[in-house]
C-alpha atoms as a PDB file:
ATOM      1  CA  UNK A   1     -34.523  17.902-153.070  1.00  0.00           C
ATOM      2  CA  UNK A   2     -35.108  17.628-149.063  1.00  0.00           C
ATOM      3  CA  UNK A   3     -36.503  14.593-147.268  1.00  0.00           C
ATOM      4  CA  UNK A   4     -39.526  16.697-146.620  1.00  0.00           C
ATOM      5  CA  UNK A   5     -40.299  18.396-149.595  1.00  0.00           C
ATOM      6  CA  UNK A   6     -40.312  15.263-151.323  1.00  0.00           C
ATOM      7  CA  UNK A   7     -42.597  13.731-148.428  1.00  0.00           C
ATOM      8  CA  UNK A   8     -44.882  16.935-148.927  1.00  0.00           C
ATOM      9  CA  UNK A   9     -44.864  16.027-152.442  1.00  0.00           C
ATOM     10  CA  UNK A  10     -46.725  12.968-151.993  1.00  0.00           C
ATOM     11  CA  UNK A  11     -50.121  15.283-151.795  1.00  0.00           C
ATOM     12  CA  UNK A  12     -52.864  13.995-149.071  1.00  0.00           C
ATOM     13  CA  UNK A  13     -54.496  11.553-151.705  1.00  0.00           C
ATOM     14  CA  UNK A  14     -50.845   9.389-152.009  1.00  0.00           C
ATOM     15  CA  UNK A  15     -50.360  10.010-148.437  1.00  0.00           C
ATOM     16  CA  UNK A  16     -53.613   8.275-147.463  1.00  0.00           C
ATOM     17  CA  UNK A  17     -52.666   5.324-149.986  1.00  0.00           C
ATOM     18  CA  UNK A  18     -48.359   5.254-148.899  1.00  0.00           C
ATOM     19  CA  UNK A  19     -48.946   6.333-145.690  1.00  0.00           C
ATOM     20  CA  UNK A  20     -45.178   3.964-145.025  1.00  0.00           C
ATOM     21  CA  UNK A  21     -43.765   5.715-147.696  1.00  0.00           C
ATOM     22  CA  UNK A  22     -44.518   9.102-146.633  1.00  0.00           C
ATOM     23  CA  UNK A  23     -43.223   8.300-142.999  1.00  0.00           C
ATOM     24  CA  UNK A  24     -39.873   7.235-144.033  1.00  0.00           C
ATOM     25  CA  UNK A  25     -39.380  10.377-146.211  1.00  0.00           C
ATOM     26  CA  UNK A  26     -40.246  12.280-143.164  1.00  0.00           C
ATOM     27  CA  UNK A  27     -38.210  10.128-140.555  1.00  0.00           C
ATOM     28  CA  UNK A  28     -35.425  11.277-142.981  1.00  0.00           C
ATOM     29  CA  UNK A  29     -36.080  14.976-142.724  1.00  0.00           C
ATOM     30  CA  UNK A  30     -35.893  14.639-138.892  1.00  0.00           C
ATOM     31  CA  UNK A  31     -32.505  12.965-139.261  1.00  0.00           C
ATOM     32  CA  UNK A  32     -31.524  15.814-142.017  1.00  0.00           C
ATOM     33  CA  UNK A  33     -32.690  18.068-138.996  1.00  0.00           C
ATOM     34  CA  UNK A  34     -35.045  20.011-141.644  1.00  0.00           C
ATOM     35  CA  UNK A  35     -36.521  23.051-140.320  1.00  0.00           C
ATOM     36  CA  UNK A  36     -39.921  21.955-141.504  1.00  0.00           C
ATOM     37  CA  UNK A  37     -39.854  19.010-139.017  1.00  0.00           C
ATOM     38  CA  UNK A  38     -40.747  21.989-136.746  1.00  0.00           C
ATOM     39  CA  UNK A  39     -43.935  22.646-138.631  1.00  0.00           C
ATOM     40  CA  UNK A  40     -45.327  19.189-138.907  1.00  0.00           C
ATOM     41  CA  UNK A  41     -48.126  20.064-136.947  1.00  0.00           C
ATOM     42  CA  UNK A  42     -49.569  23.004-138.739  1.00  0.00           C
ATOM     43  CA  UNK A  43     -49.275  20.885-142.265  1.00  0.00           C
ATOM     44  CA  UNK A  44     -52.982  19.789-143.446  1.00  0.00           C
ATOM     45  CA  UNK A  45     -51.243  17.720-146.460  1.00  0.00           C
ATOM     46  CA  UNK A  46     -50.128  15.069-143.514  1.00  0.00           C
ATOM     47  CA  UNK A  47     -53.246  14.875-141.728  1.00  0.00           C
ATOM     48  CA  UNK A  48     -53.899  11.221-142.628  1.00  0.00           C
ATOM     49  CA  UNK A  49     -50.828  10.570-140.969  1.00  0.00           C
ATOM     50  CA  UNK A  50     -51.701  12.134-137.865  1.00  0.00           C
ATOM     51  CA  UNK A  51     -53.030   8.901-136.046  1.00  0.00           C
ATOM     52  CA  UNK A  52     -50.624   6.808-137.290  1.00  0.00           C
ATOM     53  CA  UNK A  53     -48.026   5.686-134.384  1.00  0.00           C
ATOM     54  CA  UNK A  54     -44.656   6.296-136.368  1.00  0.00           C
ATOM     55  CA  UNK A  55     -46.241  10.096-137.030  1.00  0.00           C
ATOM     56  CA  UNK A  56     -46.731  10.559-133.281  1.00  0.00           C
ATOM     57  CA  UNK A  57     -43.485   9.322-132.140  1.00  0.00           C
ATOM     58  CA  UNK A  58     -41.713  11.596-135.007  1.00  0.00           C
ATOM     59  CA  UNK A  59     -44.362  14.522-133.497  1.00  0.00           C
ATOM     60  CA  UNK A  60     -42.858  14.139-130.054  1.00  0.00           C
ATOM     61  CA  UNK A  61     -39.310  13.760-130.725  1.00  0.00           C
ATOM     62  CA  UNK A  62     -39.805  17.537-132.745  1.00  0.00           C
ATOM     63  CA  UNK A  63     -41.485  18.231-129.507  1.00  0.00           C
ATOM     64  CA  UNK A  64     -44.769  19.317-131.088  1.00  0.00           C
ATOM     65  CA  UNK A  65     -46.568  16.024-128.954  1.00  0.00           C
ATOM     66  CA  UNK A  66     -48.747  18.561-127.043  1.00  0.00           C
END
């Protein structure tokens, strides 16, 4: 299984509660260069993440900052 299906698999409500957890899995897809890095954005299941600082920095290094 891939970095970030096993980050998606977390669900929102795990997520919100391993918000760390869920970050690592997804630093590792980025390394993995996963094509769903590139979709990060458009993913509702990671909105809790979405203010977190680690999320933004991943968000800009995929490019999808803006």
């Amino acid at each position: 299984m891939k970095s970030c299906e096993i980050a998606l698999e977390t669900k929102s409500d795990t997520v919100t509660t391993k918000k760390g957890t869920a970050l690592d899995w997804l630093e590792k897809c980025y390394v993995e260069q996963d094509w769903y890095c590139w979709d990060l954005k458009g993913q509702a299941v990671f909105d809790p993440l979405r203010t977190e600082p680690r999320f933004q920095a991943l968000l800009k290094k995929v490019g999808l900052d803006k």
